[in-house]
N, C-alpha and C. Protein backbone atom coordinates (compact mmCIF):
# COMPACT_ATOMS: atom_id res chain seq x y z
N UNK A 1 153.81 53.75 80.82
CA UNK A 1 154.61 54.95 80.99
C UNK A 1 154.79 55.21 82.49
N UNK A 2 155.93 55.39 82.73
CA UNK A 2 156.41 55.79 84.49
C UNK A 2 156.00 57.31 84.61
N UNK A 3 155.81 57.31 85.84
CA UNK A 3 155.12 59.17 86.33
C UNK A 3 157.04 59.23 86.82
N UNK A 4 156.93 60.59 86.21
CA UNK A 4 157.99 61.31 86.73
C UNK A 4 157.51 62.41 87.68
N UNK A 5 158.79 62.40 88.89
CA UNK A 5 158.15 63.51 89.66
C UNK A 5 159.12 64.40 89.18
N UNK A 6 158.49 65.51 89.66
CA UNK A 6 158.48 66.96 88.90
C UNK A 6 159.40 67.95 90.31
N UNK A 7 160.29 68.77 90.02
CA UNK A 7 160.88 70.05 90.28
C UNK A 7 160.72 70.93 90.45
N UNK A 8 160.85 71.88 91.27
CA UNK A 8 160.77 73.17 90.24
C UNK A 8 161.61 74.30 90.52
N UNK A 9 162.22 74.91 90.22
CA UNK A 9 163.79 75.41 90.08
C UNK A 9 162.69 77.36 90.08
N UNK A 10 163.08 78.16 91.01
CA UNK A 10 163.36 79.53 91.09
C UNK A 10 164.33 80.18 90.49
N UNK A 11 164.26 81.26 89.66
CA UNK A 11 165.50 81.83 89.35
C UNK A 11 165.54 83.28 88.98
N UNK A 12 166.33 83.71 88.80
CA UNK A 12 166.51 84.92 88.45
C UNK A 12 167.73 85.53 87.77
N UNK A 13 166.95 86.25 86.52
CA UNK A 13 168.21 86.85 85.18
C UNK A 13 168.49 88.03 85.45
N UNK A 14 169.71 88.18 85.91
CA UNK A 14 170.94 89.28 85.98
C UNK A 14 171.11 90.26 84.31
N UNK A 15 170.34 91.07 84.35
CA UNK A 15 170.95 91.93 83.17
C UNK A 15 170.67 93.22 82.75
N UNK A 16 171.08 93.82 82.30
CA UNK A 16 170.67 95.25 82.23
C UNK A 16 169.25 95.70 82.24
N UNK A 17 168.68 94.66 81.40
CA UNK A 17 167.29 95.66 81.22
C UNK A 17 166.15 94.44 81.17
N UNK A 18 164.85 95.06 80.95
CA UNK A 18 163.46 94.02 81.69
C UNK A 18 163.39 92.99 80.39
N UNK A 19 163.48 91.64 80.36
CA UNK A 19 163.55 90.87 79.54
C UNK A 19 161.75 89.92 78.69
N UNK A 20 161.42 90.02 78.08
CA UNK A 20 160.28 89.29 77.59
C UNK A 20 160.20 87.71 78.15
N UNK A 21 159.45 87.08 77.98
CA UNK A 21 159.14 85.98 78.34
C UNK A 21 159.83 84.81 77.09
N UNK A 22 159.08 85.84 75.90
CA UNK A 22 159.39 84.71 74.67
C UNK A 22 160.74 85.24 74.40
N UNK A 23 161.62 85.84 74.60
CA UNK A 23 163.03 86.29 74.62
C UNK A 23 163.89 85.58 75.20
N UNK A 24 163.51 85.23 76.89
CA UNK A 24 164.11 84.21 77.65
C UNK A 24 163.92 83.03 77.56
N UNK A 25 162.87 82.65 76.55
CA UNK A 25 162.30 81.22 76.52
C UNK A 25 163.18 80.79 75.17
N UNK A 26 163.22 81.69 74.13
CA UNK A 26 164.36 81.36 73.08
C UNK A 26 165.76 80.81 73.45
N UNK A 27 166.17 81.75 74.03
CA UNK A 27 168.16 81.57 74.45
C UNK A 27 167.69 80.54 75.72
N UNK A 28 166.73 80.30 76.35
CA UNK A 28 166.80 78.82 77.26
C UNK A 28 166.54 77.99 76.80
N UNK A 29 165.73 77.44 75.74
CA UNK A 29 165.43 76.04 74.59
C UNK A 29 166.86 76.47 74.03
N UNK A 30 167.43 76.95 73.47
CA UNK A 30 168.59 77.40 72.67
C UNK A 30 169.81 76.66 73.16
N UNK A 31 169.77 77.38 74.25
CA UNK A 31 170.89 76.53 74.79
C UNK A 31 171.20 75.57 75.70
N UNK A 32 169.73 75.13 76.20
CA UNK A 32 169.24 73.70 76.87
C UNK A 32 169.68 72.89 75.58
N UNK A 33 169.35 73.01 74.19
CA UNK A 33 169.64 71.81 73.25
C UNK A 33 171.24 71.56 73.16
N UNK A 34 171.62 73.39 73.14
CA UNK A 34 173.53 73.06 73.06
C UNK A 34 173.61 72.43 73.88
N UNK A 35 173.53 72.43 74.72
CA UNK A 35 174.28 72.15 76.23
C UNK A 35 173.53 69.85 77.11
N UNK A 36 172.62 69.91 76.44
CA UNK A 36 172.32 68.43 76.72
C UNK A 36 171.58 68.06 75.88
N UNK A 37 171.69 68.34 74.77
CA UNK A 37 171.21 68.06 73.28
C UNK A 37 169.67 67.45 73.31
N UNK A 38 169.37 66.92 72.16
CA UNK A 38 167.61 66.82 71.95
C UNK A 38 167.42 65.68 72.96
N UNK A 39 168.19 64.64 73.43
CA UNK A 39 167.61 63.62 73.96
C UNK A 39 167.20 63.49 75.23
N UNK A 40 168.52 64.09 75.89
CA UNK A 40 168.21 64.99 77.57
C UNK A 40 167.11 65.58 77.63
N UNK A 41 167.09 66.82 76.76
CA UNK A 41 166.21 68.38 77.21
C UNK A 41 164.78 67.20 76.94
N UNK A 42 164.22 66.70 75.87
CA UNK A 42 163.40 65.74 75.98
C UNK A 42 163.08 64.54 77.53
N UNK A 43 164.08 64.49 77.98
CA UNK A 43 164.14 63.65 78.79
C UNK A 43 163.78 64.37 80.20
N UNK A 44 164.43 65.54 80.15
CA UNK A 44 164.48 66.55 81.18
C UNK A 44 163.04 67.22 81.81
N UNK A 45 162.07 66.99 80.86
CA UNK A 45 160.67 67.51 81.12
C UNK A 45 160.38 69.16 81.34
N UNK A 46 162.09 69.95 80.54
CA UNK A 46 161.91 70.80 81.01
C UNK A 46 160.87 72.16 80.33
N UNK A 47 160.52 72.85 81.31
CA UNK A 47 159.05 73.87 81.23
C UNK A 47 159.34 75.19 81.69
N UNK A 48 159.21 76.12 80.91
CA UNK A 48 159.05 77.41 81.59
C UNK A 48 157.57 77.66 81.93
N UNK A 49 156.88 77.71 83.08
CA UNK A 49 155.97 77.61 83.49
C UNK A 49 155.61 79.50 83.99
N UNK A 50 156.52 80.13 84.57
CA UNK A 50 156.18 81.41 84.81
C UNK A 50 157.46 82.39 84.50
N UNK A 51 157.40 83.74 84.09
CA UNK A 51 158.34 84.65 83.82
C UNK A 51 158.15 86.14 83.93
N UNK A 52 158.46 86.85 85.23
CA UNK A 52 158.24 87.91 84.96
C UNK A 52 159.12 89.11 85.74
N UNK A 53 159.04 90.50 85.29
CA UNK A 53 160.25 90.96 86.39
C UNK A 53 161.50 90.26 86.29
N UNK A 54 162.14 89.71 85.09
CA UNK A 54 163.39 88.94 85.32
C UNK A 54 163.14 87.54 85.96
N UNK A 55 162.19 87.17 86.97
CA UNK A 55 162.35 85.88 87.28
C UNK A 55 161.49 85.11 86.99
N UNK A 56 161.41 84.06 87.35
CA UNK A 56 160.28 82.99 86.78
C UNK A 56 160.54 81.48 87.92
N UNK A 57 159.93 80.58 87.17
CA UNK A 57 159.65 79.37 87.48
C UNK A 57 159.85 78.13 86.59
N UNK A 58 160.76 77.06 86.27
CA UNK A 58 160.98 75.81 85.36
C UNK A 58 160.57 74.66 86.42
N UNK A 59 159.84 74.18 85.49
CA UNK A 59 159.09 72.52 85.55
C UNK A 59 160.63 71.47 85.02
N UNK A 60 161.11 70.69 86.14
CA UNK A 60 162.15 69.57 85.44
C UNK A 60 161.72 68.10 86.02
N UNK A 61 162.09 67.43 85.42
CA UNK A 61 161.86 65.83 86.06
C UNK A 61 162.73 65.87 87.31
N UNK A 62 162.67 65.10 88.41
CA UNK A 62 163.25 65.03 89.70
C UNK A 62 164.99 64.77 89.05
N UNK A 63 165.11 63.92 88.07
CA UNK A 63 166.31 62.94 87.98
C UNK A 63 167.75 64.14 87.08
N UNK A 64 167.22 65.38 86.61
CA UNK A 64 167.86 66.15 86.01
C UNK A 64 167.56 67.71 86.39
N UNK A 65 167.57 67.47 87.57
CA UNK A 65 168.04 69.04 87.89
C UNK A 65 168.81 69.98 87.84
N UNK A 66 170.03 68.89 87.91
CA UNK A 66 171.60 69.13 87.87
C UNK A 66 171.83 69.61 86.88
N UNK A 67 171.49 69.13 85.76
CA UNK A 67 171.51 68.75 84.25
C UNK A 67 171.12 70.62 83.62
N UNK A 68 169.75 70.63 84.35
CA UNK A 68 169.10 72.06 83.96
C UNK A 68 169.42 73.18 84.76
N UNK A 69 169.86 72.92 85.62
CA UNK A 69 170.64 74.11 86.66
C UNK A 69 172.24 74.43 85.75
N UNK A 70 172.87 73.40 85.26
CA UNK A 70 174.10 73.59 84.20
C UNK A 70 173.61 74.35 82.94
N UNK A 71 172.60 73.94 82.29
CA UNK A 71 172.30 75.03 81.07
C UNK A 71 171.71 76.00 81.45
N UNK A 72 171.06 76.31 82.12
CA UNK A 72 170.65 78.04 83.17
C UNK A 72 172.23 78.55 82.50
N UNK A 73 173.11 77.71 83.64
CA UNK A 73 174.61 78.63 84.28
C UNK A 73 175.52 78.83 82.44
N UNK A 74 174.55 78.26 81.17
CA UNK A 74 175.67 78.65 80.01
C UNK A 74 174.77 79.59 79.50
N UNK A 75 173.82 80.15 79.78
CA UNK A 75 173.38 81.72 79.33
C UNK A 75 173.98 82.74 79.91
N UNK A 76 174.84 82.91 78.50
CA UNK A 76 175.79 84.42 79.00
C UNK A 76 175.48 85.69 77.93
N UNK A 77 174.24 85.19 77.34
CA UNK A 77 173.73 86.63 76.09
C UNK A 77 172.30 86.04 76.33
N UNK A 78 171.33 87.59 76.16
CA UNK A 78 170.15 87.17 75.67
C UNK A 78 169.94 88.60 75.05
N UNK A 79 169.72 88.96 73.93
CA UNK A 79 169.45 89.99 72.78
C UNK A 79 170.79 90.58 72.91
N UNK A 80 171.80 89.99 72.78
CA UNK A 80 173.10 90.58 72.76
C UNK A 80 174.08 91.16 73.87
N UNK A 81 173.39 91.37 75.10
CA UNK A 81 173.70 91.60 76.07
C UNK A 81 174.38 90.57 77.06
N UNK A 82 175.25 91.21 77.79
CA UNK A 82 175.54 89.96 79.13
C UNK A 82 174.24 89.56 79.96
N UNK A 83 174.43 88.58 80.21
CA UNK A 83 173.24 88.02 81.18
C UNK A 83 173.79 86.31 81.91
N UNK A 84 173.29 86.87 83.28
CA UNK A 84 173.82 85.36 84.08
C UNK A 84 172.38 85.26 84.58
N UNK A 85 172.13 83.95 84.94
CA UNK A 85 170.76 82.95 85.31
C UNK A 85 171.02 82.84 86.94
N UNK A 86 170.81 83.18 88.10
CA UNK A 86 170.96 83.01 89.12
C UNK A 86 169.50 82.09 89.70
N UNK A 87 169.72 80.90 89.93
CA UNK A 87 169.19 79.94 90.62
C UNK A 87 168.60 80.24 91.79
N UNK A 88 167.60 80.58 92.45
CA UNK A 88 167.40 80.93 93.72
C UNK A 88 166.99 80.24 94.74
N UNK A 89 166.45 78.48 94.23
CA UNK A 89 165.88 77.83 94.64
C UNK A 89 165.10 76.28 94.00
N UNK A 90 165.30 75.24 94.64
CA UNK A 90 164.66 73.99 93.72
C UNK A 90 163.57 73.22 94.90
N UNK A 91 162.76 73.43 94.82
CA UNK A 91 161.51 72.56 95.51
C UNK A 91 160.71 71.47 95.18
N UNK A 92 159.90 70.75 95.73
CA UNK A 92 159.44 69.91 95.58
C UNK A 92 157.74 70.71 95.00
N UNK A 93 157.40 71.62 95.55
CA UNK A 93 156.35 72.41 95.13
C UNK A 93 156.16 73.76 94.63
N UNK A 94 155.43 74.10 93.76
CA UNK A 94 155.09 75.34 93.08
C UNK A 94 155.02 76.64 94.08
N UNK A 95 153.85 75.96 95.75
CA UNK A 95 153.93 76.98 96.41
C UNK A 95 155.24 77.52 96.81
N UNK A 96 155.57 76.66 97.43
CA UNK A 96 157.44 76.93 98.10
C UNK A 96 158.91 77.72 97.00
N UNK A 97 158.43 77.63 95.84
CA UNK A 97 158.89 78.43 94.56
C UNK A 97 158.30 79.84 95.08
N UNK A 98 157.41 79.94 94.44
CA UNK A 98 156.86 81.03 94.36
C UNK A 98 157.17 82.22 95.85
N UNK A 99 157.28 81.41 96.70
CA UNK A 99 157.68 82.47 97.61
C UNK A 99 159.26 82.46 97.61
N UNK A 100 159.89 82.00 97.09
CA UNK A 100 161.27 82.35 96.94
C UNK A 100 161.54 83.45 96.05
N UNK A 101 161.03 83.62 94.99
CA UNK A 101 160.55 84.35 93.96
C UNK A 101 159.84 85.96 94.12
């Protein structure tokens, strides 16, 4: 098995009101599968690793960032509401996230 190196993407959800973790983690598996179906998002390594206050932290393989920065940008509902995914940042480390964040 090859080591994949790892990502990690800052972001932050635009929307009216304070969102749950397992709320945002639904409509992002949700529409990570629409959007690059089971074989990608599998492929993609992707992880919600932290969530709070609207923002958080995703774990991706180096080779599909692109890939997971595009299904972020097709969440336009989460509990019925408008909501956009604003990207704030992609690093090579957790620390360097976290202070973007």
């Amino acid at each position: 098995m090859k080591f994949e190196r790892k990502r990690y993407l800052g972001f932050e959800v635009l929307c009216g009101e304070k969102l749950k973790r397992k709320d945002f983690s639904r409509v992002l598996w949700k529409e990570s599968l629409a959007f690059l179906g089971e074989m990608l998002t599998s492929k993609s390594g992707l992880w919600l690793l932290h969530f709070e206050n609207n923002r958080g932290i995703l774990k991706c393989n180096v080779g599909y960032v692109d890939e997971v920065i595009c299904s972020l940008a097709s969440i336009d509902q989460i509990n019925g509401k408008k909501a956009n995914v604003l990207v704030l940042g992609v690093s090579g480390t957790m620390k360097s996230v976290k202070e973007m964040i």
